[in-house]
Protein backbone atom coordinates (compact mmCIF):
# COMPACT_ATOMS: atom_id res chain seq x y z
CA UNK A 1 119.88 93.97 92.73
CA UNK A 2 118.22 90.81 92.64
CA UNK A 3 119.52 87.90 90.42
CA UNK A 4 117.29 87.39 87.44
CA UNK A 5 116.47 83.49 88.16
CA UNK A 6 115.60 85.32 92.10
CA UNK A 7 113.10 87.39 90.69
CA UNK A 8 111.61 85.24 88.55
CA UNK A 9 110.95 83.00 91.69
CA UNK A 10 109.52 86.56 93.50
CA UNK A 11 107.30 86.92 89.65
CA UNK A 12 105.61 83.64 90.57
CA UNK A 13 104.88 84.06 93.78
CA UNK A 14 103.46 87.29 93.64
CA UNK A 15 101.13 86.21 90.34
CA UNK A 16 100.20 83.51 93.57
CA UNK A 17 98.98 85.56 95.93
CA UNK A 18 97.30 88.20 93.88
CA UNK A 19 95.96 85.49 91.85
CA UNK A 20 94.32 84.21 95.37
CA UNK A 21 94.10 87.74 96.92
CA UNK A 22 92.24 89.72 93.90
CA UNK A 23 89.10 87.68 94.09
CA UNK A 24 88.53 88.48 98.22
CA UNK A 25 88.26 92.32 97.44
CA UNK A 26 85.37 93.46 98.59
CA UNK A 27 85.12 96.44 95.26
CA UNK A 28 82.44 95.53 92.97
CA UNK A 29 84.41 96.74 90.46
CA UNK A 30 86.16 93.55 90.35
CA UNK A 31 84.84 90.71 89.12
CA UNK A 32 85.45 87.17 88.64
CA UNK A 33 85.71 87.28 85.21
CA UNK A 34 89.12 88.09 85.55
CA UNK A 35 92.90 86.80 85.92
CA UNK A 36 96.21 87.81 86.47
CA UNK A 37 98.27 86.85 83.63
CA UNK A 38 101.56 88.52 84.10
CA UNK A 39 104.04 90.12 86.97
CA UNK A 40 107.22 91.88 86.39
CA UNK A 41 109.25 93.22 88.91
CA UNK A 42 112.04 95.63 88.66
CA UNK A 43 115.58 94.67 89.53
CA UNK A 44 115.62 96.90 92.52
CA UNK A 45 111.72 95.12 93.45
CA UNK A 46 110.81 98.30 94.19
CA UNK A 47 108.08 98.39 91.81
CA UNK A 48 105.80 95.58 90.44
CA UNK A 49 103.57 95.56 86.98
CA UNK A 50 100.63 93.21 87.30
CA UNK A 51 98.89 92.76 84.26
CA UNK A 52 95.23 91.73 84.27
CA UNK A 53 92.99 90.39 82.05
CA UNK A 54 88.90 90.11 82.26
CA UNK A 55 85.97 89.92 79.76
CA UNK A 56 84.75 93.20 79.34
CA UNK A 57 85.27 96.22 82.15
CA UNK A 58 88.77 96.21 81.86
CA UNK A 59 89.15 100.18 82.79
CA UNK A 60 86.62 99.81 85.69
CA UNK A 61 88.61 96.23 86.81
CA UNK A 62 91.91 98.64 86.64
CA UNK A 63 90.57 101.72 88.55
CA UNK A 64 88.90 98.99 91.53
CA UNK A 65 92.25 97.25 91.87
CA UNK A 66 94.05 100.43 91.93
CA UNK A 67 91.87 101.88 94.83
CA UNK A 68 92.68 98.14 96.85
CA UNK A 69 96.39 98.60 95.95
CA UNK A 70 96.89 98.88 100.24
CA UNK A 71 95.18 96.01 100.73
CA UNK A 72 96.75 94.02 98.57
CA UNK A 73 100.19 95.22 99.45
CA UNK A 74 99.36 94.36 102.87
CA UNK A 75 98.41 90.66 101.74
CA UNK A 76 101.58 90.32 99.58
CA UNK A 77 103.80 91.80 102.72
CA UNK A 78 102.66 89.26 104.85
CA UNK A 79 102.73 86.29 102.60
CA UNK A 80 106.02 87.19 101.19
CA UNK A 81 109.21 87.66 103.59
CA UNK A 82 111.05 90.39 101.53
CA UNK A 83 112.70 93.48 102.78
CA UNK A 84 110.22 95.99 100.99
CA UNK A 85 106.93 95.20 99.24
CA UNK A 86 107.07 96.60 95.96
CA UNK A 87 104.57 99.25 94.59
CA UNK A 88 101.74 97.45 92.69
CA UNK A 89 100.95 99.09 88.63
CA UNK A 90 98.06 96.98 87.39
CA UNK A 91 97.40 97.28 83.56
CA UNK A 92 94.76 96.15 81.68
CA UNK A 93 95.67 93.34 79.37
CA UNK A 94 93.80 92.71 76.57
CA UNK A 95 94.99 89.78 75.14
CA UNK A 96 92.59 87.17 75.88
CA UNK A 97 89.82 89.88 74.22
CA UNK A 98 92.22 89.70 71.18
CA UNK A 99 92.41 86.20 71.08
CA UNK A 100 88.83 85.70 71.00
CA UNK A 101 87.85 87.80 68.20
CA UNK A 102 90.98 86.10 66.29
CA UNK A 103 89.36 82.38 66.91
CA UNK A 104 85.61 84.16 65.83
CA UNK A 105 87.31 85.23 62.80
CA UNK A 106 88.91 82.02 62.53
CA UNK A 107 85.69 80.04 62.84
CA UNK A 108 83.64 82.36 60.05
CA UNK A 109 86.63 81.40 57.50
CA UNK A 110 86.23 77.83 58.65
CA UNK A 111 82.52 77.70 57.98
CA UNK A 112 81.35 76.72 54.54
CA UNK A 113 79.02 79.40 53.32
């Protein structure tokens, strides 16, 4: 088992690389209009949760980045010097959606009618 302060160093440099990597797949399934906004790794590293984020798409963005898993893996082994390179779960995160229907809403109560 990794130490937690180790695999919060492994965290950032995986959100790195993908955060570089994602945009060079060649699916058209993935846009630009998207970014990684989280990584968590388990404490064996055996398996990594990469949350992504994009305006609109989301469930197409998730099934293209699933189908370039092997490439990416491939990117992360080589940029990364760990023992195993761990298994890549992207979910769709729709925070930054969330966020800007809360700051619409936020701007109608602001308006003077």
């Amino acid at each position: 088992m990794a130490s937690r302060n180790r695999i919060g160093q492994i965290n950032g440099e995986i959100l790195r690389v993908l955060a570089d990597r994602i945009p060079k797949c060649k699916d058209p399934r993935i846009n630009g209009l998207m970014s990684v906004t989280r990584v968590d790794t388990s404490g064996d590293l055996s398996v990594c949760r990469v949350y992504v984020s994009s305006l609109g798409g989301g469930s197409e963005i998730a099934k293209g980045l699933r189908s370039a898993t092997g490439f990416l893996r491939r990117e992360l082994s080589q940029e990364l010097k760990l023992r195993h390179t761990p298994e890549l779960e992207f979910i769709v995160d729709h925070s930054i959606e969330e966020g800007a229907k809360i700051l619409d809403k936020l701007r109608e109560i602001a308006e003077p009618s």
